[in-house]
PDB file of N, CA and C in Angstrom:
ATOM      1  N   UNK A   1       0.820  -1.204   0.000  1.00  0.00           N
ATOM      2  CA  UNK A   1       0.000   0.000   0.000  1.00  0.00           C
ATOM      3  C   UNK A   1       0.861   1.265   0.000  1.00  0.00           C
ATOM      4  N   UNK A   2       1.855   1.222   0.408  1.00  0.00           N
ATOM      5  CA  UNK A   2       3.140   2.492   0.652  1.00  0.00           C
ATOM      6  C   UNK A   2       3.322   2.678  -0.574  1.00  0.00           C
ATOM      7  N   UNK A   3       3.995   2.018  -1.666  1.00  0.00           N
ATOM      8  CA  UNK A   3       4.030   2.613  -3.212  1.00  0.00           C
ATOM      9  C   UNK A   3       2.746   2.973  -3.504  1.00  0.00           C
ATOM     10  N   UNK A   4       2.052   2.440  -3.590  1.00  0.00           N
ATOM     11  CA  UNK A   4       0.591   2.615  -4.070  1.00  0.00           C
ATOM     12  C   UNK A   4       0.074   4.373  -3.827  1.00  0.00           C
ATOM     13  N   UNK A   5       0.209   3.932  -2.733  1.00  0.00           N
ATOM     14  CA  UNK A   5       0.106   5.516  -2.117  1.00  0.00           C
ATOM     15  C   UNK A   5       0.726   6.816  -2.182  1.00  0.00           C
ATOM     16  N   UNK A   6       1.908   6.620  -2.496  1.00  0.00           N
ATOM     17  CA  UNK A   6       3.287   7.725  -2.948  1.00  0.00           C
ATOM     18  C   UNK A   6       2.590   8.023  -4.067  1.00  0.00           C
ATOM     19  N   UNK A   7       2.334   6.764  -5.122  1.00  0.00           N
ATOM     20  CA  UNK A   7       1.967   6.787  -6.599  1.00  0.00           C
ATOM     21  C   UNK A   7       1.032   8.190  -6.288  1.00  0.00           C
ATOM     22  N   UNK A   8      -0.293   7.715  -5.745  1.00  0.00           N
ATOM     23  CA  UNK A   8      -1.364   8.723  -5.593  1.00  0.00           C
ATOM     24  C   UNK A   8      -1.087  10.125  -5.359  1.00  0.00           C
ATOM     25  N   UNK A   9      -0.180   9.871  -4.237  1.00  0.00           N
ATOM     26  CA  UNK A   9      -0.401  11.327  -3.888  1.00  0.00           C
ATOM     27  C   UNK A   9       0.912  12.026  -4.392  1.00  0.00           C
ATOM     28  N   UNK A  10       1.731  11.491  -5.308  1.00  0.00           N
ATOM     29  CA  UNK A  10       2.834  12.096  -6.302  1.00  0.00           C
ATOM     30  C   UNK A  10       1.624  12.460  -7.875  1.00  0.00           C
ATOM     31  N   UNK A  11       1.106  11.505  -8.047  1.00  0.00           N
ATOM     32  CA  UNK A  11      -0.043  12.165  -9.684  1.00  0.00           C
ATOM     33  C   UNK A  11      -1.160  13.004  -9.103  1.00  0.00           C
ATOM     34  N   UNK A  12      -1.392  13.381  -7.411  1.00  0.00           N
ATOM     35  CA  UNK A  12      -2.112  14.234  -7.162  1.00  0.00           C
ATOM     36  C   UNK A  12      -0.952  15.474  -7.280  1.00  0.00           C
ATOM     37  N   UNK A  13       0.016  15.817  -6.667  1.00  0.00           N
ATOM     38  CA  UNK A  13       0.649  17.001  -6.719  1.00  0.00           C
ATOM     39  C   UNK A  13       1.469  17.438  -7.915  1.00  0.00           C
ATOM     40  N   UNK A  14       1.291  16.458  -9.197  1.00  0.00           N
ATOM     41  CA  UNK A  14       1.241  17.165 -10.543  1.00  0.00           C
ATOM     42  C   UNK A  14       0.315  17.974 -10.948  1.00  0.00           C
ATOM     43  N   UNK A  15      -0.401  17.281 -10.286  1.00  0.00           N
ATOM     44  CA  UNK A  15      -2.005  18.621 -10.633  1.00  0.00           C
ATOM     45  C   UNK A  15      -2.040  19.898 -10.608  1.00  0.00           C
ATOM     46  N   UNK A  16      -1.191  20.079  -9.346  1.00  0.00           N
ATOM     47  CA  UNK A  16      -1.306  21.661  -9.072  1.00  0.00           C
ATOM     48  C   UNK A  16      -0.854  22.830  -9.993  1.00  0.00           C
ATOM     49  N   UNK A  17      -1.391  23.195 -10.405  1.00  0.00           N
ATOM     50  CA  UNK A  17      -0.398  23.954 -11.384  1.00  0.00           C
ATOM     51  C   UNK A  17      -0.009  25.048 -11.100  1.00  0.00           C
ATOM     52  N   UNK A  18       1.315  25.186 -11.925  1.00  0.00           N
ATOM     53  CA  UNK A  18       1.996  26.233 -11.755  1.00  0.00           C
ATOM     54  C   UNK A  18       1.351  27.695 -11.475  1.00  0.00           C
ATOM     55  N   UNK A  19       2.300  28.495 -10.338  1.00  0.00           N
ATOM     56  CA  UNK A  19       1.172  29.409  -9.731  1.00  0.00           C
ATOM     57  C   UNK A  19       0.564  29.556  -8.463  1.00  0.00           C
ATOM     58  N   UNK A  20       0.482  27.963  -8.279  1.00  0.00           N
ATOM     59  CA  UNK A  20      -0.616  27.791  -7.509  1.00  0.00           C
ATOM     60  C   UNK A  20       0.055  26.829  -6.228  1.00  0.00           C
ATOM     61  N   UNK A  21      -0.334  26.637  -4.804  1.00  0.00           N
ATOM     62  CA  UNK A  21       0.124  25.852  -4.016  1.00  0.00           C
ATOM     63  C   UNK A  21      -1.103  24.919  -3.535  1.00  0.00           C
ATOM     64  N   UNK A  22      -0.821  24.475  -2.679  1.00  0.00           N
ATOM     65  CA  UNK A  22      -2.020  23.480  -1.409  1.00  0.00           C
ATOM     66  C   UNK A  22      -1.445  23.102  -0.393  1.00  0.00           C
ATOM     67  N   UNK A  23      -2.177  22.639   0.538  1.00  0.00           N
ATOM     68  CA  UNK A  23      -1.376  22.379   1.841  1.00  0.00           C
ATOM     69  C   UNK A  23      -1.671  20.759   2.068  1.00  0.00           C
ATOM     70  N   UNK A  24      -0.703  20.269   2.847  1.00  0.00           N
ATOM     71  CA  UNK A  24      -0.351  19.337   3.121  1.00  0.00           C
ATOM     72  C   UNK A  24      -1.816  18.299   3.396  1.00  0.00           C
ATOM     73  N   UNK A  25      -2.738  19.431   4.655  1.00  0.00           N
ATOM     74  CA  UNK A  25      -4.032  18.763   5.445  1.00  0.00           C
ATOM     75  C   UNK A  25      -4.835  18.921   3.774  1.00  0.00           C
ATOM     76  N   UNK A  26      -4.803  19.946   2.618  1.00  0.00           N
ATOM     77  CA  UNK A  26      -5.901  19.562   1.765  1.00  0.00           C
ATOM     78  C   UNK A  26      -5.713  17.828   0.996  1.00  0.00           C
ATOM     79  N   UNK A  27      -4.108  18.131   0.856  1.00  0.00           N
ATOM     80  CA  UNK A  27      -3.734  16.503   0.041  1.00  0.00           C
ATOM     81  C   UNK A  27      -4.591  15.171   0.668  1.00  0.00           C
ATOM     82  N   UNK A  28      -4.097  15.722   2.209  1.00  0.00           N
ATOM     83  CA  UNK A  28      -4.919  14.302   2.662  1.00  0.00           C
ATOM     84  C   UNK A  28      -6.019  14.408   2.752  1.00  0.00           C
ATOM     85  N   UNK A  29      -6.981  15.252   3.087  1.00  0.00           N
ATOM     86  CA  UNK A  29      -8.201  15.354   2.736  1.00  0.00           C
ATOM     87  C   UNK A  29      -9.050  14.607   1.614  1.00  0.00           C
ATOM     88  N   UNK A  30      -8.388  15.135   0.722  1.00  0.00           N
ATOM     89  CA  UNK A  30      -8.837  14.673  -1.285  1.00  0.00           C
ATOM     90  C   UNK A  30      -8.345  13.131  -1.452  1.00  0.00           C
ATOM     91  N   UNK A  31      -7.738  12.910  -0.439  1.00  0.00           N
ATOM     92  CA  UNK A  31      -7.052  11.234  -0.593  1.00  0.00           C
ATOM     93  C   UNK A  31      -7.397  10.633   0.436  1.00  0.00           C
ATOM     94  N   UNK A  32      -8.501  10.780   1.126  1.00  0.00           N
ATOM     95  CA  UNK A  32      -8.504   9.574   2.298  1.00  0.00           C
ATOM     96  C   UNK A  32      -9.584   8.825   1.841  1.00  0.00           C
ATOM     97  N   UNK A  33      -9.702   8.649   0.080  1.00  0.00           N
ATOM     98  CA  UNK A  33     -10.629   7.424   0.020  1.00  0.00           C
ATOM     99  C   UNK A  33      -9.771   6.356  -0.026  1.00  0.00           C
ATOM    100  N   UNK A  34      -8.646   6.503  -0.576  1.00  0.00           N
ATOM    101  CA  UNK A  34      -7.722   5.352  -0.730  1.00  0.00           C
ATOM    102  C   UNK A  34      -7.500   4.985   0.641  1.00  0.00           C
ATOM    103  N   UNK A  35      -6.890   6.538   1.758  1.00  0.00           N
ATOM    104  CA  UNK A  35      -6.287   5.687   3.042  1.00  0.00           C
ATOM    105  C   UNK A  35      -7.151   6.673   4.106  1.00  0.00           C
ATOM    106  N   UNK A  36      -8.016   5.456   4.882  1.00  0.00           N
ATOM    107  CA  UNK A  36      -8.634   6.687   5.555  1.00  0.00           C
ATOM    108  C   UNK A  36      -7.702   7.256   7.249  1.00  0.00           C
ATOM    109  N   UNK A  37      -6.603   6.753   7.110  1.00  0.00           N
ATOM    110  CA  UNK A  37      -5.521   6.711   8.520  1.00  0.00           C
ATOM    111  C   UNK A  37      -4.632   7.953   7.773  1.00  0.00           C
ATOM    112  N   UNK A  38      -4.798   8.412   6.266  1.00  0.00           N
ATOM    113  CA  UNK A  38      -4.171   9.907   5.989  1.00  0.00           C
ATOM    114  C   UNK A  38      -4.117  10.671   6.484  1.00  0.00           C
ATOM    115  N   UNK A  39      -3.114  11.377   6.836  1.00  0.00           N
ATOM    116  CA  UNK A  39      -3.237  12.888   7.642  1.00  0.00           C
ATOM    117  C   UNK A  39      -1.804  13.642   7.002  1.00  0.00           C
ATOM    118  N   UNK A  40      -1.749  15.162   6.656  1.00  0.00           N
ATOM    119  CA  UNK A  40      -0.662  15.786   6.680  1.00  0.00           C
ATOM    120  C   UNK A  40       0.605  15.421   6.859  1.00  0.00           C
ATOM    121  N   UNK A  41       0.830  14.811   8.444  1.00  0.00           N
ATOM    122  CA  UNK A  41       2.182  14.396   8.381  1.00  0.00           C
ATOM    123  C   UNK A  41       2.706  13.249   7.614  1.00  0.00           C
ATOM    124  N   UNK A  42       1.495  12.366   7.135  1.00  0.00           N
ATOM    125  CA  UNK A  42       2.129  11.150   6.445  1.00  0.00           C
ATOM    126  C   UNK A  42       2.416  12.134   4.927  1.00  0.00           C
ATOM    127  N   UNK A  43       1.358  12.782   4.399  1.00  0.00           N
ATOM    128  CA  UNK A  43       1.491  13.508   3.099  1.00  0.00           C
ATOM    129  C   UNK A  43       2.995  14.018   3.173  1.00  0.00           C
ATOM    130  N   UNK A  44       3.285  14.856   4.340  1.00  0.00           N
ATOM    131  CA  UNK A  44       4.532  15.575   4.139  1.00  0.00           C
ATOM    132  C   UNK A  44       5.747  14.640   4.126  1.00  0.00           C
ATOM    133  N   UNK A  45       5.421  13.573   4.756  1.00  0.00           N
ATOM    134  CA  UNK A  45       6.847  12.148   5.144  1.00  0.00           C
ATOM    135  C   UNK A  45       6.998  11.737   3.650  1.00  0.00           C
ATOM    136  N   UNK A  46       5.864  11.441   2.685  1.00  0.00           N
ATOM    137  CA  UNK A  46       5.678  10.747   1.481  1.00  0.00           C
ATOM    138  C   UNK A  46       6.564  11.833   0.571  1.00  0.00           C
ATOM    139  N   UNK A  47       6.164  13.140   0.516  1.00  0.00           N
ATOM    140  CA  UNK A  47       6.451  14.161  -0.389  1.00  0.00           C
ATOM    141  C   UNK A  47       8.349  14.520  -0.100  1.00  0.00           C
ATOM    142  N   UNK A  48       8.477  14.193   1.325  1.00  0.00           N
ATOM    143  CA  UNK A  48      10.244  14.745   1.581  1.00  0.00           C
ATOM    144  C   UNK A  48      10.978  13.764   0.731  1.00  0.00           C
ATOM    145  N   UNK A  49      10.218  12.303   0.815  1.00  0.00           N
ATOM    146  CA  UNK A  49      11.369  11.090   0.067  1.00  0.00           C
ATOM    147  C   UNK A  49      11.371  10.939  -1.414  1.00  0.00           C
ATOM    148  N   UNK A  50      10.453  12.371  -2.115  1.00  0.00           N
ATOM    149  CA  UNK A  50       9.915  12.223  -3.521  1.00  0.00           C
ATOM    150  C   UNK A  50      11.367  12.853  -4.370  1.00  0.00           C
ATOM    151  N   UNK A  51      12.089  12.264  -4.932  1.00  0.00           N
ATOM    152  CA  UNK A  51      13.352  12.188  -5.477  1.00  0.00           C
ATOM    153  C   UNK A  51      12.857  12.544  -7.212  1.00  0.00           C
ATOM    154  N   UNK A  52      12.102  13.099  -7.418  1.00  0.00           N
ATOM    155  CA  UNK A  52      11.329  13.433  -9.296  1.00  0.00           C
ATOM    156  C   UNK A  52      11.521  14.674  -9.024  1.00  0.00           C
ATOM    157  N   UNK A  53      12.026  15.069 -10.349  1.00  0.00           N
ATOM    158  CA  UNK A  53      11.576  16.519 -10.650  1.00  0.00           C
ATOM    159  C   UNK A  53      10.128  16.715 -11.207  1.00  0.00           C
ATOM    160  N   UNK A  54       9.831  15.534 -11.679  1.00  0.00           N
ATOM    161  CA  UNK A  54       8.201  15.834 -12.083  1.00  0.00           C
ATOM    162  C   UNK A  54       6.734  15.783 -11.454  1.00  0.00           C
ATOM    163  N   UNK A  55       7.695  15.859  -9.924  1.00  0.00           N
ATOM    164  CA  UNK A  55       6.842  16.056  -9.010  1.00  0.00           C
ATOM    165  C   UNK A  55       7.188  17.431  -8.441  1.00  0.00           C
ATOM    166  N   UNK A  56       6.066  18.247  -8.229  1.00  0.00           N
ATOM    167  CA  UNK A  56       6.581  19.331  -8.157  1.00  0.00           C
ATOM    168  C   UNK A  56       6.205  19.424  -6.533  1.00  0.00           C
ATOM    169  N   UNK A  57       6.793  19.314  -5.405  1.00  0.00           N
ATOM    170  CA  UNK A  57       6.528  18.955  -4.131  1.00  0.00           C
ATOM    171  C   UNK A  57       6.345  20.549  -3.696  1.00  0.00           C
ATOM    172  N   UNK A  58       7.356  21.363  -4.134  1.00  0.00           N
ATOM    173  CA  UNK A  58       7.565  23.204  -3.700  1.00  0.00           C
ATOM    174  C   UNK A  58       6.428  23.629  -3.439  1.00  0.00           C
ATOM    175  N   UNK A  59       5.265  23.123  -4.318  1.00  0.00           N
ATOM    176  CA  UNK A  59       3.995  23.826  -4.416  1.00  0.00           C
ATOM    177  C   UNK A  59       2.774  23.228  -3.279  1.00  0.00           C
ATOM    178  N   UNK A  60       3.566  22.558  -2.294  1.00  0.00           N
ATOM    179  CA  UNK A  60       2.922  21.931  -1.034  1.00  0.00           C
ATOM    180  C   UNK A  60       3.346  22.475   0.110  1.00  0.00           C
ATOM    181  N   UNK A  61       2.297  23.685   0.883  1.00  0.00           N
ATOM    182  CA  UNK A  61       3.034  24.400   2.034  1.00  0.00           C
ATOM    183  C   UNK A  61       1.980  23.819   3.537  1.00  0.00           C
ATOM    184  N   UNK A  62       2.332  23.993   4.474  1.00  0.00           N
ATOM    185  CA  UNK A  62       1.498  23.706   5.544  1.00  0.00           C
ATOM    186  C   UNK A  62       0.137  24.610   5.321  1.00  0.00           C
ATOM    187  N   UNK A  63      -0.503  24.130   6.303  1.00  0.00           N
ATOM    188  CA  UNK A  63      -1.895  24.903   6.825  1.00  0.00           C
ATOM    189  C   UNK A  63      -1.728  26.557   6.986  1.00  0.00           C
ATOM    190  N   UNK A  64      -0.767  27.312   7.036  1.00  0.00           N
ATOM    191  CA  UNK A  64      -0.577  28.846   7.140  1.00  0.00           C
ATOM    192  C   UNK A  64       0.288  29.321   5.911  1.00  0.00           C
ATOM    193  N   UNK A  65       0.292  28.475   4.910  1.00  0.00           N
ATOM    194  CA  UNK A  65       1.067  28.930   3.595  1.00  0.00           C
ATOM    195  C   UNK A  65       2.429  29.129   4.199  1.00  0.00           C
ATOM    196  N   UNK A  66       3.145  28.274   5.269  1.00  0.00           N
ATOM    197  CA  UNK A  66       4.365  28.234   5.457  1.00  0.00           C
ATOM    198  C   UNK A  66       5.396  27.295   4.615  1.00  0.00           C
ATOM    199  N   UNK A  67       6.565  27.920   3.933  1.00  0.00           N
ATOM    200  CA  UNK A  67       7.537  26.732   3.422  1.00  0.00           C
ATOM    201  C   UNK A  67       8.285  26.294   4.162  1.00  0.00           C
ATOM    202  N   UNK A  68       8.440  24.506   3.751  1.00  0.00           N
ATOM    203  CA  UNK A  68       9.437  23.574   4.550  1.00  0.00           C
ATOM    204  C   UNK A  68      10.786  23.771   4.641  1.00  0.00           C
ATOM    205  N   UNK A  69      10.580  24.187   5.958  1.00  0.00           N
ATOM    206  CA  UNK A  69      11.921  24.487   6.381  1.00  0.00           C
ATOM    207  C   UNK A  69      13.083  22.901   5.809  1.00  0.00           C
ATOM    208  N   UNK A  70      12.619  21.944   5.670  1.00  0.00           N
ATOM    209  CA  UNK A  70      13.572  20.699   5.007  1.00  0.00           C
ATOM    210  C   UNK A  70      13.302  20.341   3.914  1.00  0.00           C
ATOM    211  N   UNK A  71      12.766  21.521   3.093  1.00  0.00           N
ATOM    212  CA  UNK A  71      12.664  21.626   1.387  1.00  0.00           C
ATOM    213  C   UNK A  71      14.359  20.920   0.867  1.00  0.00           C
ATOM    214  N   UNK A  72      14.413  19.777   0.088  1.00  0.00           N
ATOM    215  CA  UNK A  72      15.274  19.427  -0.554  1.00  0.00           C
ATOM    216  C   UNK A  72      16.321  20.759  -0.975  1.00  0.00           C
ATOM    217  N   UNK A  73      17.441  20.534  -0.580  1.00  0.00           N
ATOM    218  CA  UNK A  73      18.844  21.085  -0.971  1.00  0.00           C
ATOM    219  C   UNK A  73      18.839  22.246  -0.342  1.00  0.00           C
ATOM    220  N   UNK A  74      18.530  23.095  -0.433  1.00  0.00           N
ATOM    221  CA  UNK A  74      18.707  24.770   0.347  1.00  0.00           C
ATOM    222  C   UNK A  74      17.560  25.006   1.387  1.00  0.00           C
ATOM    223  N   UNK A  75      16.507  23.803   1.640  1.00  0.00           N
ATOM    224  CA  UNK A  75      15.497  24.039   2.594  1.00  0.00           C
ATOM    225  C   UNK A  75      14.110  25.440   2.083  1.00  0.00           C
ATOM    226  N   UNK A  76      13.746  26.089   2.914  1.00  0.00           N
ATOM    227  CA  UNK A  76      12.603  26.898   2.451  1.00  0.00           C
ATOM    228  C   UNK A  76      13.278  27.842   1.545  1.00  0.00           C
ATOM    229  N   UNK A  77      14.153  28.441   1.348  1.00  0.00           N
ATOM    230  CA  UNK A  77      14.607  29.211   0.257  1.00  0.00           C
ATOM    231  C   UNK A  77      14.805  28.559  -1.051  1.00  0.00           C
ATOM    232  N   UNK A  78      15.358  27.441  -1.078  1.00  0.00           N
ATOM    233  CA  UNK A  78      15.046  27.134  -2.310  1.00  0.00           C
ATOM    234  C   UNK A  78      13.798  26.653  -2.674  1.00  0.00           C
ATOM    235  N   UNK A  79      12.692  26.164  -2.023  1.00  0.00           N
ATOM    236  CA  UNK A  79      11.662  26.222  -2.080  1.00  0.00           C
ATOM    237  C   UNK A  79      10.819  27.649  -2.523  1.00  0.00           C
ATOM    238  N   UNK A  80      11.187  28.683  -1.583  1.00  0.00           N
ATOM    239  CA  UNK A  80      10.550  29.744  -1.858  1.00  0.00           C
ATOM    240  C   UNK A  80      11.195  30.588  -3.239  1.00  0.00           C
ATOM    241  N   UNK A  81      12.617  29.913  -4.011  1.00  0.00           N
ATOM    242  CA  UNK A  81      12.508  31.004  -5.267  1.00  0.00           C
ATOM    243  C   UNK A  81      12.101  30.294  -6.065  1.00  0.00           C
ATOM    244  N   UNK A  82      11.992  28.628  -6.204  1.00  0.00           N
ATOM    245  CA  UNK A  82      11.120  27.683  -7.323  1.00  0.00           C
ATOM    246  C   UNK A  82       9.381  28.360  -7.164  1.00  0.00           C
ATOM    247  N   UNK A  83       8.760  28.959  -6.376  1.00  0.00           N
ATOM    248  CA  UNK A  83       7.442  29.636  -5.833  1.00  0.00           C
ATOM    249  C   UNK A  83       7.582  31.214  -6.463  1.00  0.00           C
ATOM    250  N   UNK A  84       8.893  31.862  -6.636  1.00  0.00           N
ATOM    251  CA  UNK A  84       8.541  32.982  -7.083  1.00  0.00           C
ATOM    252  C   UNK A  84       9.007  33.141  -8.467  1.00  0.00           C
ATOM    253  N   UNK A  85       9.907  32.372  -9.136  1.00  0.00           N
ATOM    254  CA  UNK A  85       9.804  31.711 -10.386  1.00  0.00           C
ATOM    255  C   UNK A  85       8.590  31.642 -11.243  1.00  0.00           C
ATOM    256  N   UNK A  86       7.546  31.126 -10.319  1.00  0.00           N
ATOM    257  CA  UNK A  86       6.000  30.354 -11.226  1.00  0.00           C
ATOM    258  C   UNK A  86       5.361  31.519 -11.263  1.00  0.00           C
ATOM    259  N   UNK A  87       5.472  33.179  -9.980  1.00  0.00           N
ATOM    260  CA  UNK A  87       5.192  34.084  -9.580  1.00  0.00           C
ATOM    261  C   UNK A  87       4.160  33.906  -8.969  1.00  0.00           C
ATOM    262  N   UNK A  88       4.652  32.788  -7.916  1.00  0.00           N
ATOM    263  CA  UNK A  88       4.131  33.056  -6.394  1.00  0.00           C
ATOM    264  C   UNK A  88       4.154  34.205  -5.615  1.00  0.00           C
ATOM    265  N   UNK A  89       3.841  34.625  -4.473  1.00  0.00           N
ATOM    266  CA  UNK A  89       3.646  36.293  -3.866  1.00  0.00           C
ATOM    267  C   UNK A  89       3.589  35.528  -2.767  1.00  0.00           C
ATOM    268  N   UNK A  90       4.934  36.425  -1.392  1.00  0.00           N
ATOM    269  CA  UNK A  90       4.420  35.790   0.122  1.00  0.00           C
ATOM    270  C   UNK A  90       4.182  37.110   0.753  1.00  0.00           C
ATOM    271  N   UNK A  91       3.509  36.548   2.145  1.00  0.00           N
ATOM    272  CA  UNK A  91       3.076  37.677   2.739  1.00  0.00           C
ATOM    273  C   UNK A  91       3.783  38.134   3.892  1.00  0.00           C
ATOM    274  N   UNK A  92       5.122  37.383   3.848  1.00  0.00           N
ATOM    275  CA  UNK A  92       6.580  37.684   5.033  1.00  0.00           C
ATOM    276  C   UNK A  92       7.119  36.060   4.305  1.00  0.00           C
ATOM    277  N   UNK A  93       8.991  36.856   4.879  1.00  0.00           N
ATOM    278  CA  UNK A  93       9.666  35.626   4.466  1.00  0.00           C
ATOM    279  C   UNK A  93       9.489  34.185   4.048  1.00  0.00           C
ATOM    280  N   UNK A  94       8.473  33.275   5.122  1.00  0.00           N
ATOM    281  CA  UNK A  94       7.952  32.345   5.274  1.00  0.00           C
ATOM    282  C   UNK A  94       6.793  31.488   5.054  1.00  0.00           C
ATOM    283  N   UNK A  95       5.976  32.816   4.458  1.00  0.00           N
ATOM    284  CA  UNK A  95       4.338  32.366   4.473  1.00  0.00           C
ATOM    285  C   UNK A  95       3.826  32.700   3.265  1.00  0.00           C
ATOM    286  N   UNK A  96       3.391  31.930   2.456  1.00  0.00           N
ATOM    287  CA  UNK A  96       2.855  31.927   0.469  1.00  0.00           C
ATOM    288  C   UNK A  96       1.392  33.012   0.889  1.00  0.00           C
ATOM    289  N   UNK A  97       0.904  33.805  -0.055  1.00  0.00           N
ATOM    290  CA  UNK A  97      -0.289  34.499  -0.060  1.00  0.00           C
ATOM    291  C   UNK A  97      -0.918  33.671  -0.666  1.00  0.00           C
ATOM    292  N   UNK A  98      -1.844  33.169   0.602  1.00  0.00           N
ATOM    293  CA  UNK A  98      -2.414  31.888   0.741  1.00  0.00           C
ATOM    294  C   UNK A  98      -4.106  32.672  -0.182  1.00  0.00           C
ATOM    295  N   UNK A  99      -4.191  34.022  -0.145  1.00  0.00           N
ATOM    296  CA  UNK A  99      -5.381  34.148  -0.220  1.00  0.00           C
ATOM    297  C   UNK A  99      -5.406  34.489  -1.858  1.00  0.00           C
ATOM    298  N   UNK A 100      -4.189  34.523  -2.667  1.00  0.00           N
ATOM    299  CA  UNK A 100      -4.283  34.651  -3.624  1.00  0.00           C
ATOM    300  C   UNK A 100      -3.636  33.195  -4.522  1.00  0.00           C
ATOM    301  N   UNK A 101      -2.915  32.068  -3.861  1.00  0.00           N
ATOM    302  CA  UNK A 101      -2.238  31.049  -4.578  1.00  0.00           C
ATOM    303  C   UNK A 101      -2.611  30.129  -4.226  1.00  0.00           C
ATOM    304  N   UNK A 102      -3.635  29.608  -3.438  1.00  0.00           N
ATOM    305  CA  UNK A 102      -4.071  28.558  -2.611  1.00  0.00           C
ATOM    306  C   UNK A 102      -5.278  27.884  -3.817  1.00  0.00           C
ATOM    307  N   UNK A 103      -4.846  26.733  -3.709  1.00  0.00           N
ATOM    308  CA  UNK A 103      -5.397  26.247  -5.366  1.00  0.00           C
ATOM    309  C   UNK A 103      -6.162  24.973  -4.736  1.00  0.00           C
ATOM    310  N   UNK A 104      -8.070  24.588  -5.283  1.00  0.00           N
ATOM    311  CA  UNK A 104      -8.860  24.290  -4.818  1.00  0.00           C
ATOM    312  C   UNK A 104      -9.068  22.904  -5.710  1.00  0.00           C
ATOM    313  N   UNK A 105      -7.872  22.437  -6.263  1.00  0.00           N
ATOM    314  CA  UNK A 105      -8.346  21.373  -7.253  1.00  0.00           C
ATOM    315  C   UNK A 105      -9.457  20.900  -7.212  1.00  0.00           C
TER     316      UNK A 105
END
C-alpha cells in the first residue's frame, strides 16, 4: 500500500499547477478514500522522500502557507525562489499568499 500511495499522492501534486500551491491537510483530505488513517504528516513524510523533478513537491506548504523548512537542498529558500519563479507572492519571508495562490483542485 506504501508505493501505491506515494503513486497517488505524487499524480495528485502534478495537478497543481503552476502558480498555484495546497497544503499538506488539503492533500490528505482529497485522498482519504484510498487511506482513511491519511493525515498531513504522512502527506509531508511521502512528499520529503519524492526524489522526481516531475513532481513538483515546492507547491505543497502547511496549513498557514508556510515553506518547509527541510525543502530538498537549500530548505525553504530554495523552495521559496522555485514559488517565485511560477510568480508566487508571500506575505513575510515564510508564508505563500495563501489568499491569492491557494489552489482548490
Amino acid at each position: 500500500m506504501k508505493n501505491n500511495l506515494q503513486k497517488i499522492i505524487f499524480e495528485f501534486v502534478k495537478k497543481i499547477p503552476k502558480g498555484k500551491v495546497v497544503t499538506y491537510g488539503y492533500i490528505s483530505d482529497e485522498l482519504k478514500k484510498y487511506k482513511k488513517s491519511l493525515n498531513a504528516h504522512v502527506v509531508g513524510w511521502v512528499l520529503h522522500k519524492n526524489k522526481s523533478s516531475s513532481v513538483p513537491c515546492h507547491r505543497v506548504v502547511d496549513r498557514n502557507g508556510r515553506l518547509a523548512p527541510n525543502f530538498a537542498f537549500d530548505g525553504a529558500k530554495e523552495q521559496r525562489r522555485r514559488l517565485e519563479a511560477e510568480g508566487v507572492t508571500f506575505v513575510d519571508e515564510m508564508h505563500v499568499n495563501l489568499d491569492k495562490h491557494l489552489w482548490k483542485g
